[in-house]
Protein backbone atom coordinates (compact mmCIF):
# COMPACT_ATOMS: atom_id res chain seq x y z
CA UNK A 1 -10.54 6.16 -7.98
CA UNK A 2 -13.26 3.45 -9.34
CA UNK A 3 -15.12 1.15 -7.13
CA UNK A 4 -13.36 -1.97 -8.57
CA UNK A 5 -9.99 -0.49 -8.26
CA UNK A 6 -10.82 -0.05 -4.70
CA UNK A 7 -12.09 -2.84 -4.16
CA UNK A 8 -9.27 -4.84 -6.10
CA UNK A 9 -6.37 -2.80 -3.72
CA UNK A 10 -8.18 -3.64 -0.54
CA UNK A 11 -8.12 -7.20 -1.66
CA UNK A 12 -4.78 -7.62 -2.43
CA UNK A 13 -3.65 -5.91 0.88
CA UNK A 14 -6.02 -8.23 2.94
CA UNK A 15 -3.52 -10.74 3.30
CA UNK A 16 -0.65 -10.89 6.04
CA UNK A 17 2.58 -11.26 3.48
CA UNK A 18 1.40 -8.74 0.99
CA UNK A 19 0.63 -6.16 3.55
CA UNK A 20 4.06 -6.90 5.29
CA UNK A 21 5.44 -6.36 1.64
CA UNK A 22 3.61 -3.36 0.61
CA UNK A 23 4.29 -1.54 4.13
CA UNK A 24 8.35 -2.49 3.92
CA UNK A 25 7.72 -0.98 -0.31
CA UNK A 26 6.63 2.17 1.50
CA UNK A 27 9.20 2.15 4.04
CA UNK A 28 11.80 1.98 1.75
CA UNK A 29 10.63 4.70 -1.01
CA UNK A 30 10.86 4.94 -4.27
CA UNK A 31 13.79 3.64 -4.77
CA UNK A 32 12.55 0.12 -4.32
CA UNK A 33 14.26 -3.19 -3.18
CA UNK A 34 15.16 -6.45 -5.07
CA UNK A 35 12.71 -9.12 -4.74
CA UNK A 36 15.79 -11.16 -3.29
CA UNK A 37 15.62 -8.63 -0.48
CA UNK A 38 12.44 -8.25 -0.30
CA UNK A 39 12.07 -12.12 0.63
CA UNK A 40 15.05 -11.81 3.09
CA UNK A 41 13.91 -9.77 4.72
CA UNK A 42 10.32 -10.56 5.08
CA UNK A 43 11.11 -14.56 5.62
CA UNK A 44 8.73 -14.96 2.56
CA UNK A 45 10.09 -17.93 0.13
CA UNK A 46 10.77 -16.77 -3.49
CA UNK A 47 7.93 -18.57 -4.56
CA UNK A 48 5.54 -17.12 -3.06
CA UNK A 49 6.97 -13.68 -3.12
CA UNK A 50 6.58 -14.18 -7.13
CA UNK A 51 2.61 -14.97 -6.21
CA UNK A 52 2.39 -11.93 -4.12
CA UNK A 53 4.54 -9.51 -5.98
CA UNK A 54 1.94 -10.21 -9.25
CA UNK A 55 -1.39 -9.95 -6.74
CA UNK A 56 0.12 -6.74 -5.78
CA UNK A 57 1.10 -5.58 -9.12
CA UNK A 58 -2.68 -6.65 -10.46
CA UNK A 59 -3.89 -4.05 -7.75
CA UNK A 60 -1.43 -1.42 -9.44
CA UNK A 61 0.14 -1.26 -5.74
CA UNK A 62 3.54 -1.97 -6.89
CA UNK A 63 5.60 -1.70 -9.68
CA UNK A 64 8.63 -3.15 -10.94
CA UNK A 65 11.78 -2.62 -13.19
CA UNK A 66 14.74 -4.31 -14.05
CA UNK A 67 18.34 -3.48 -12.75
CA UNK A 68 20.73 -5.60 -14.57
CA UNK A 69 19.91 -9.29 -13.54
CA UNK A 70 17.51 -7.86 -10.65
CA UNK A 71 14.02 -7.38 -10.85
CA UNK A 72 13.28 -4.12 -8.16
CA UNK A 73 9.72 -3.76 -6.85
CA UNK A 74 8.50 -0.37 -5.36
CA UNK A 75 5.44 1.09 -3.88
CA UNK A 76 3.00 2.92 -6.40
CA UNK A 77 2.70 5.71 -4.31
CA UNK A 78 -0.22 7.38 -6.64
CA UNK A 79 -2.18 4.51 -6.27
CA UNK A 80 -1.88 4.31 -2.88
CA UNK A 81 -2.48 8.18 -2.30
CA UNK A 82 -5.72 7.72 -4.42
CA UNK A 83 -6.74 4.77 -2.02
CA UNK A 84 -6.27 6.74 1.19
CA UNK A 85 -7.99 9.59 -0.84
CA UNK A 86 -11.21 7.39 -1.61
CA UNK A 87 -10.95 6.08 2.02
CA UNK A 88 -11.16 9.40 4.08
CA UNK A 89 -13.14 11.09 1.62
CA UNK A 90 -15.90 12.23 3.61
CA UNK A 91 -14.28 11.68 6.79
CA UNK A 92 -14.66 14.50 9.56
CA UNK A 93 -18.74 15.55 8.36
CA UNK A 94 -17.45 16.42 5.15
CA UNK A 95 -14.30 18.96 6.59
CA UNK A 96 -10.92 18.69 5.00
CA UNK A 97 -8.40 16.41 7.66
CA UNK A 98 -4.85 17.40 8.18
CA UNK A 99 -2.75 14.84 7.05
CA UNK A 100 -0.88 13.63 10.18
CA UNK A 101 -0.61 9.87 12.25
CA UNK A 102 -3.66 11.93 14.51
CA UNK A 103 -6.87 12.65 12.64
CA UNK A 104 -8.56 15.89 13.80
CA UNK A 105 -11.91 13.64 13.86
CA UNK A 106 -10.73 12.38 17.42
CA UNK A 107 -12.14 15.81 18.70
CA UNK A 108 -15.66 15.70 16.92
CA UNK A 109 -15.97 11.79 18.22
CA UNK A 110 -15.45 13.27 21.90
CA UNK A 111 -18.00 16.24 21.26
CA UNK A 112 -20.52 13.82 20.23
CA UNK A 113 -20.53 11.08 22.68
């Protein structure tokens, strides 16, 4: 993943209502939800949603398609696998990570303090 793209995705999640939109994107897979639900359920006003939905979409963190008079926004889940990728690259002195909630780096930390 490029610098900028990076840079551009940790922007765009940097702010309360598109983080709470992206993590309820992931939550709900790839199926997606309607921006109409998306706004219910988040308390965000459609307005705004439209603001975030497009600062998300610039980041290429979201995507969206159109189901009959719906628009339906889902997570980019490549996109946000190539984030975490750039992220931990070189996490754990260079030695691959399991991918679970518990990073095996929590054992090297306590061996080194």
């Amino acid at each position: 993943m490029e610098l900028k793209s990076v840079v551009t995705a940790l922007a765009a999640l940097a702010q309360e209502s598109r983080l709470a939109i992206f993590r309820l994107l992931v939550q709900t897979g790839p199926e997606g939800l309607s921006a109409g639900k998306i706004s219910e359920t988040l308390g965000i006003p459609p307005s705004s949603l439209s603001f975030h939905m497009k600062e998300l979409a610039h980041a290429d963190l979201v995507s969206s398609r159109q189901e009959s008079r719906y628009v339906i926004y889902s997570a980019n889940f490549r996109t946000m696998n190539e984030l975490l990728g750039f992220l931990t690259e070189n996490c754990c002195s260079g030695k691959p990570c399991k991918p679970t909630a518990t990073s095996d780096c929590a054992g090297i930390e306590e061996t080194q303090a």
